[in-house]
PDB file of N, CA and C in Angstrom:
ATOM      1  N   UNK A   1     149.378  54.348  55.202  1.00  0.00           N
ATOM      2  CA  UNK A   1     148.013  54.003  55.508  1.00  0.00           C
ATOM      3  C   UNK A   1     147.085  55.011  54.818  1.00  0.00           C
ATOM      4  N   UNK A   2     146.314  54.496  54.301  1.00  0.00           N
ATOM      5  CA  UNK A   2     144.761  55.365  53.386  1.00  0.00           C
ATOM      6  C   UNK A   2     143.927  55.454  54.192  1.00  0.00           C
ATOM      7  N   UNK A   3     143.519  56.858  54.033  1.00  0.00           N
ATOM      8  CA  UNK A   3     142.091  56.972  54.653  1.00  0.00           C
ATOM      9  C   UNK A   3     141.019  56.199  54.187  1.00  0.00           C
ATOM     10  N   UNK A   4     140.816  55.583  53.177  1.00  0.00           N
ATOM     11  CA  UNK A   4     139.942  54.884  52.750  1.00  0.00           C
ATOM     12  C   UNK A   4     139.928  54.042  53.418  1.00  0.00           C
ATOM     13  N   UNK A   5     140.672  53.061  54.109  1.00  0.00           N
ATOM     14  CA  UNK A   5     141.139  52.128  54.766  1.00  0.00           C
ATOM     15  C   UNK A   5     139.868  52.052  56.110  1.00  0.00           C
ATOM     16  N   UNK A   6     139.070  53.468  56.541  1.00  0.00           N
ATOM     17  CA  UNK A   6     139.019  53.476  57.714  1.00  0.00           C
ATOM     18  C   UNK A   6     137.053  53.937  57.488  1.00  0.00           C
ATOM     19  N   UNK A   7     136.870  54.534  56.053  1.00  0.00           N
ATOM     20  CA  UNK A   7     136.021  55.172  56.198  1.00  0.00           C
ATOM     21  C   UNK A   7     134.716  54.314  56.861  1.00  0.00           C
ATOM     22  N   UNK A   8     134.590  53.036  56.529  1.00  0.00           N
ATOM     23  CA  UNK A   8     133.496  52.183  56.844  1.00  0.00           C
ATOM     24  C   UNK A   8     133.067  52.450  58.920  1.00  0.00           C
ATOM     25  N   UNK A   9     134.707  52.723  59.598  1.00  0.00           N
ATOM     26  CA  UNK A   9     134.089  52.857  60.394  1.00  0.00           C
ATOM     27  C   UNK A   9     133.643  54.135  61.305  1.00  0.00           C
ATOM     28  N   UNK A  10     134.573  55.510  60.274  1.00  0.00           N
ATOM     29  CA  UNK A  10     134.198  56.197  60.461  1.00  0.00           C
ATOM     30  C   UNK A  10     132.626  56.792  60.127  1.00  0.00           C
ATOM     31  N   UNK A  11     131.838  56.252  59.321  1.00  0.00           N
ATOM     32  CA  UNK A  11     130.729  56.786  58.770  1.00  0.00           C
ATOM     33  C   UNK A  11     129.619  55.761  60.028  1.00  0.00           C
ATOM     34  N   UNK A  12     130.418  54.634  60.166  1.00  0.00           N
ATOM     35  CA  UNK A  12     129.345  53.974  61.091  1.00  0.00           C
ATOM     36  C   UNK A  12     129.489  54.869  62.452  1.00  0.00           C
ATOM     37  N   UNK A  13     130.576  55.237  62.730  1.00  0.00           N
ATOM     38  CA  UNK A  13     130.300  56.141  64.067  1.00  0.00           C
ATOM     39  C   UNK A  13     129.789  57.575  63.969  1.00  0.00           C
ATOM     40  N   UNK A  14     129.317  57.991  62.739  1.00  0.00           N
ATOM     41  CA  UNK A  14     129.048  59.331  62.641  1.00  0.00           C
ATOM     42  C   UNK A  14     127.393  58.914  62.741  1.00  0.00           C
ATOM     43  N   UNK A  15     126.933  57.903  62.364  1.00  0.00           N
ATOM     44  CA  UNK A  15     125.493  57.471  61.948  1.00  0.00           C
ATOM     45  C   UNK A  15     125.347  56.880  63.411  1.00  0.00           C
ATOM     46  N   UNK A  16     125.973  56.362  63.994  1.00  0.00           N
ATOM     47  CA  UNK A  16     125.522  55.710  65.572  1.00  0.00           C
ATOM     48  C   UNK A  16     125.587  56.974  66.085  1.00  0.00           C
ATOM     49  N   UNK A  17     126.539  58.012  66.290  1.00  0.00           N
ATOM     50  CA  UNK A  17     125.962  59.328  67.102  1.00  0.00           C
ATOM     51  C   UNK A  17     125.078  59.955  66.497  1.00  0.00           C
ATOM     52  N   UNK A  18     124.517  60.158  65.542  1.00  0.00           N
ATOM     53  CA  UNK A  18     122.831  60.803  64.704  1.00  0.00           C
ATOM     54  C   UNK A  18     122.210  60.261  65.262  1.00  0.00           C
ATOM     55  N   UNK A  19     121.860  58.722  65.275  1.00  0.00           N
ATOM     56  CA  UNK A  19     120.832  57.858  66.036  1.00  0.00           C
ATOM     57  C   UNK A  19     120.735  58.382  67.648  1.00  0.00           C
ATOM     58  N   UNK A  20     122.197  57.945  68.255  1.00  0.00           N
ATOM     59  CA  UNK A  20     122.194  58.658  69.772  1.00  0.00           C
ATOM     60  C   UNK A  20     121.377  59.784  69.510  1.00  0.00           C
ATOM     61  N   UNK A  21     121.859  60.464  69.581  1.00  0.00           N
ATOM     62  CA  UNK A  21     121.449  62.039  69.703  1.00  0.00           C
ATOM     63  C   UNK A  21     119.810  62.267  69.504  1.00  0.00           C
ATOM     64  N   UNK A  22     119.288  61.597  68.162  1.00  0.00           N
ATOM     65  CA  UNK A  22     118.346  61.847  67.776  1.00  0.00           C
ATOM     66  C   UNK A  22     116.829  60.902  68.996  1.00  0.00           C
ATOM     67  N   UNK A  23     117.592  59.952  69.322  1.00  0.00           N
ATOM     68  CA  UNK A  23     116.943  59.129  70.275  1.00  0.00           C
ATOM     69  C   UNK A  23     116.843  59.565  71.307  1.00  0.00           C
ATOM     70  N   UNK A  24     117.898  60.912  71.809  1.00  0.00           N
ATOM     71  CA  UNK A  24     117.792  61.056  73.262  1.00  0.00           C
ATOM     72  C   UNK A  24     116.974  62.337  72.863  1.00  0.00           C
ATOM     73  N   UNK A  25     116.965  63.193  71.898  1.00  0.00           N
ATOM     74  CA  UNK A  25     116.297  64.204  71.667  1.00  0.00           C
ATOM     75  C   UNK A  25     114.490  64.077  71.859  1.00  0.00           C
ATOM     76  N   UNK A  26     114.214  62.714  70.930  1.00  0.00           N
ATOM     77  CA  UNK A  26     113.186  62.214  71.357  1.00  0.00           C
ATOM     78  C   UNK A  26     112.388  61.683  72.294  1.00  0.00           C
ATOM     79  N   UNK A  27     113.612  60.880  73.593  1.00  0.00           N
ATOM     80  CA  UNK A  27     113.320  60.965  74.421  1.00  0.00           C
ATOM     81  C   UNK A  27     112.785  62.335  75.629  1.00  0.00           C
ATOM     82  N   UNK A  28     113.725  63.092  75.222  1.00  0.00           N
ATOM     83  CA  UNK A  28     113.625  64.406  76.255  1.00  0.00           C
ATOM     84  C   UNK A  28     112.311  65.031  76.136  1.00  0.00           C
ATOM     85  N   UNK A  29     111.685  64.879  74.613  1.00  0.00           N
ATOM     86  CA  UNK A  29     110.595  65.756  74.036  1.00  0.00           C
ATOM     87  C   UNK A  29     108.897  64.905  74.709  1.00  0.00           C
ATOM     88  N   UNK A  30     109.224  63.672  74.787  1.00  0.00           N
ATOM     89  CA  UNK A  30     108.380  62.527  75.165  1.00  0.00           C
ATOM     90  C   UNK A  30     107.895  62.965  76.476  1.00  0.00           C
ATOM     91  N   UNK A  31     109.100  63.325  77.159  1.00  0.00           N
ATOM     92  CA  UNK A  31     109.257  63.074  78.883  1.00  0.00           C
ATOM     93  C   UNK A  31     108.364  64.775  78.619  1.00  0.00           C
ATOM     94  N   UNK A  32     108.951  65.414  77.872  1.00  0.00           N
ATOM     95  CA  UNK A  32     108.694  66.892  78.297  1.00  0.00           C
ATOM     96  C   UNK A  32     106.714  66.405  78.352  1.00  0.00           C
ATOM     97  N   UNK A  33     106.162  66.486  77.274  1.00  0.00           N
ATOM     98  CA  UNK A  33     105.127  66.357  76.728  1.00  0.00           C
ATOM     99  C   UNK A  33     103.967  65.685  78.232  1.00  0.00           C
ATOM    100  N   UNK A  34     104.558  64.646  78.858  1.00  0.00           N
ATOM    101  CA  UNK A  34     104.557  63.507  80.015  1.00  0.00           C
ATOM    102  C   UNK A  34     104.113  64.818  81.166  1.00  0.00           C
ATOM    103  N   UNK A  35     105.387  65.218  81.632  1.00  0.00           N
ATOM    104  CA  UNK A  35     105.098  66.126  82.762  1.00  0.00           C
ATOM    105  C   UNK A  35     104.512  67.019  82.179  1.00  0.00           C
ATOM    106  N   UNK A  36     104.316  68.009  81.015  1.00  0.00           N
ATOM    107  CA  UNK A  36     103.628  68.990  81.108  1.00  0.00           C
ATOM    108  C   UNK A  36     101.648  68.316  81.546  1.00  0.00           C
ATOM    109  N   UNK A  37     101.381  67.114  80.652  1.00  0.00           N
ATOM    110  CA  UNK A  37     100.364  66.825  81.261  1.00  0.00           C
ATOM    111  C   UNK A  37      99.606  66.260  82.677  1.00  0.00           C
ATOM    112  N   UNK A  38     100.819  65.747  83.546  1.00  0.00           N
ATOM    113  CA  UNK A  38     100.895  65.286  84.784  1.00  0.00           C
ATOM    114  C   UNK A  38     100.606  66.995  85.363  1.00  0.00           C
ATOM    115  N   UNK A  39     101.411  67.841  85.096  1.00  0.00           N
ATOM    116  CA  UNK A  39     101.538  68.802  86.171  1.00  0.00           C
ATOM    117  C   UNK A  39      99.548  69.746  85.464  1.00  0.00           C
ATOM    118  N   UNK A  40      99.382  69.865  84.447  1.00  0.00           N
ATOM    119  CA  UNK A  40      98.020  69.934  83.999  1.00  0.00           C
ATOM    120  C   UNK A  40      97.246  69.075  84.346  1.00  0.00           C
ATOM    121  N   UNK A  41      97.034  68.092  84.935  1.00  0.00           N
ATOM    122  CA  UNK A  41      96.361  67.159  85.418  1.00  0.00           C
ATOM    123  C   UNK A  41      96.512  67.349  86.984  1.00  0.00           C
ATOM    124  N   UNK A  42      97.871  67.728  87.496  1.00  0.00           N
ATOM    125  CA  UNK A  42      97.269  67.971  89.072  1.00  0.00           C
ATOM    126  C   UNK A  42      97.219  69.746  89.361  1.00  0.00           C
ATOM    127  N   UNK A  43      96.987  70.355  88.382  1.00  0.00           N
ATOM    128  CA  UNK A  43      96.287  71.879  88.655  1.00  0.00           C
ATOM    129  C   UNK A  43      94.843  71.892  88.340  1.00  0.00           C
ATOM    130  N   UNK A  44      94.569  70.689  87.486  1.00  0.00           N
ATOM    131  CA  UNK A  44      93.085  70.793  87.263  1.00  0.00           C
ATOM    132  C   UNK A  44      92.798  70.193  88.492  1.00  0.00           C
ATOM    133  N   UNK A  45      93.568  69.051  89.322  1.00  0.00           N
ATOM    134  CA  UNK A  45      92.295  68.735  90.666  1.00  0.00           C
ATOM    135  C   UNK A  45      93.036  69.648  91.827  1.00  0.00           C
ATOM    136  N   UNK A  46      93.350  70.749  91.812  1.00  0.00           N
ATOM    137  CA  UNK A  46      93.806  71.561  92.461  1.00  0.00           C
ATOM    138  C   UNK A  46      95.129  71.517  93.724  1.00  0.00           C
ATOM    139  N   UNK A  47      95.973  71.155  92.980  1.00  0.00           N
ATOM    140  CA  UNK A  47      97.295  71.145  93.730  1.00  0.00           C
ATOM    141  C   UNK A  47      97.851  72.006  93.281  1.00  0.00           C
ATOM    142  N   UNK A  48      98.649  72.629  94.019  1.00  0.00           N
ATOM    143  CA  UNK A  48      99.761  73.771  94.233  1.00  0.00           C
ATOM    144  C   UNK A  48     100.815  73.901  94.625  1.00  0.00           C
ATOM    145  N   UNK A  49     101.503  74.558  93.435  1.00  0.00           N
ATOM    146  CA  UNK A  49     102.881  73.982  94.145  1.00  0.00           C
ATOM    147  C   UNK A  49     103.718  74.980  95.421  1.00  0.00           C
ATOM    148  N   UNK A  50     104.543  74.503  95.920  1.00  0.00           N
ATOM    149  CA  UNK A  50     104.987  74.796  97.318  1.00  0.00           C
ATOM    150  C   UNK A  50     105.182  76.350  97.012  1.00  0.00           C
ATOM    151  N   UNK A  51     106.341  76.685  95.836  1.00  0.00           N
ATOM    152  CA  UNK A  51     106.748  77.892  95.434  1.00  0.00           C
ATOM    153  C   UNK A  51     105.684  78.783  95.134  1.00  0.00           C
ATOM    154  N   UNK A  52     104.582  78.618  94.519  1.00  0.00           N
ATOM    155  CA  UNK A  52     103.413  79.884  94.283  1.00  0.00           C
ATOM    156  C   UNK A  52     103.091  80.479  95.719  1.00  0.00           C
ATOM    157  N   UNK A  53     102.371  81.276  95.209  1.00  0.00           N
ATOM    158  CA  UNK A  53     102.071  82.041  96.015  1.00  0.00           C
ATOM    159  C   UNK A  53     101.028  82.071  96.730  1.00  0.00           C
ATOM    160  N   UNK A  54     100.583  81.609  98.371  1.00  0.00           N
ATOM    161  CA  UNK A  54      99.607  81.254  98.620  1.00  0.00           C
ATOM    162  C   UNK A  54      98.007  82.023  98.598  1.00  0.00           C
ATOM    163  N   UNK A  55      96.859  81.130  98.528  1.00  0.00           N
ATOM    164  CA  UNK A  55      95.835  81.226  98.365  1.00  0.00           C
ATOM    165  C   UNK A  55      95.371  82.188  99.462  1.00  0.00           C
ATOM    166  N   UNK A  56      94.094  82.964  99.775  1.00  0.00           N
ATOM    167  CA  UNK A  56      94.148  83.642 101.307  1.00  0.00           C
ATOM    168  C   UNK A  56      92.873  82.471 101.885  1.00  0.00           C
ATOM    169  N   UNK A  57      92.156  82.032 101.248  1.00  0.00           N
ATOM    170  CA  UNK A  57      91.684  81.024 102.156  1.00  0.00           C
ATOM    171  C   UNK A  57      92.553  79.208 102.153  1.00  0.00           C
ATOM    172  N   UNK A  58      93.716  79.713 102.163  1.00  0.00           N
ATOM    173  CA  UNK A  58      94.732  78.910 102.164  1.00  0.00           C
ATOM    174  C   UNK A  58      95.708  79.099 103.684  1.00  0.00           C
ATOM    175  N   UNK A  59      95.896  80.466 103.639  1.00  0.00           N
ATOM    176  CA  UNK A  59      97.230  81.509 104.631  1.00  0.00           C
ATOM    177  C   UNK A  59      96.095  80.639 106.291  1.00  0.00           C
ATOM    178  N   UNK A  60      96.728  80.198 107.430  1.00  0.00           N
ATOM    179  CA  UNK A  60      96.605  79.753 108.424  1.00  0.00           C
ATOM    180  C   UNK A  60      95.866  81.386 108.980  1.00  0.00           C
ATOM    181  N   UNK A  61      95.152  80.946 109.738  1.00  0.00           N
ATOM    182  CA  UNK A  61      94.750  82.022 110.561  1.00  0.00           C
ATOM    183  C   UNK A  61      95.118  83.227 111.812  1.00  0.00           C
ATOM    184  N   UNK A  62      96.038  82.474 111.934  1.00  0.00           N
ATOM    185  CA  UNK A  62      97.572  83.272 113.013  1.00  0.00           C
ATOM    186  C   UNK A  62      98.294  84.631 111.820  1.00  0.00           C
ATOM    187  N   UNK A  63      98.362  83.726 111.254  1.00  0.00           N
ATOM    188  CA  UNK A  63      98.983  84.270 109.985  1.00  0.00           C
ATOM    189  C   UNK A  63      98.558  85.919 109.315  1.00  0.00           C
ATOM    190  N   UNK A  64      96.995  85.508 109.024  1.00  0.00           N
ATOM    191  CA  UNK A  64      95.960  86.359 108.375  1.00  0.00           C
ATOM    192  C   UNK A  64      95.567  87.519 109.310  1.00  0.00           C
ATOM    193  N   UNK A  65      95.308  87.317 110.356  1.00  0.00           N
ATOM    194  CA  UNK A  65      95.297  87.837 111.595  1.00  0.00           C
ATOM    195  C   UNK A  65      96.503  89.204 111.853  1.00  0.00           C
ATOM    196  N   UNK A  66      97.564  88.093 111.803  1.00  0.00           N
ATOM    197  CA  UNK A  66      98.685  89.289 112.092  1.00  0.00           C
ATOM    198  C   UNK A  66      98.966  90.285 110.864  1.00  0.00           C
ATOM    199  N   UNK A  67      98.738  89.678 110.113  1.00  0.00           N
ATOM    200  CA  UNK A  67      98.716  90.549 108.527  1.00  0.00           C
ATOM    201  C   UNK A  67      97.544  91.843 108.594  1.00  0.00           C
ATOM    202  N   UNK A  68      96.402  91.319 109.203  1.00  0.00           N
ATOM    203  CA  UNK A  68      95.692  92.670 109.295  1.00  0.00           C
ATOM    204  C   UNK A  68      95.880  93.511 110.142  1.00  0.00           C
ATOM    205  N   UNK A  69      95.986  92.893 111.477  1.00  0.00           N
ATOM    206  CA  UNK A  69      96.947  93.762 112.525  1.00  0.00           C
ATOM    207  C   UNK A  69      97.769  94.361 111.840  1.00  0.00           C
ATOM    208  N   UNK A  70      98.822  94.429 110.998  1.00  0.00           N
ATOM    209  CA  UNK A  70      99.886  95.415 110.766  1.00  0.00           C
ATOM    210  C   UNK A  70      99.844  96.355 110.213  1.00  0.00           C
TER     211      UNK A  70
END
């Protein structure tokens, strides 16, 4: 058996994974682009996310209270 025999479908599967790859690359970059402006769009109308660090006219008043107490 010749390798020649085979190349047609080896080159088609080397060119269908370039396409894959290159399609999902593009996808990922799309999505990135997506949320970076979603999450810029809800800091401009002022949402925050859970993990930062809170605001002090944010902190509950029990809270603020005992903080100066200490």
């Amino acid at each position: 058996m010749e390798a020649t025999n085979h190349v047609g479908f080896i080159a088609a599967a080397y060119i269908a994974a370039i396409v894959m790859i290159g399609a999902l690359s593009a996808w990922v970059m799309l999505d990135y682009h997506a949320q970076r402006r979603a999450l810029t769009d809800l800091d401009k109308r002022g949402v925050t996310r859970r993990s930062g660090t809170a605001r002090p006219e944010a902190t509950p008043p029990a809270k603020q209270t005992a903080k100066e107490e200490a």
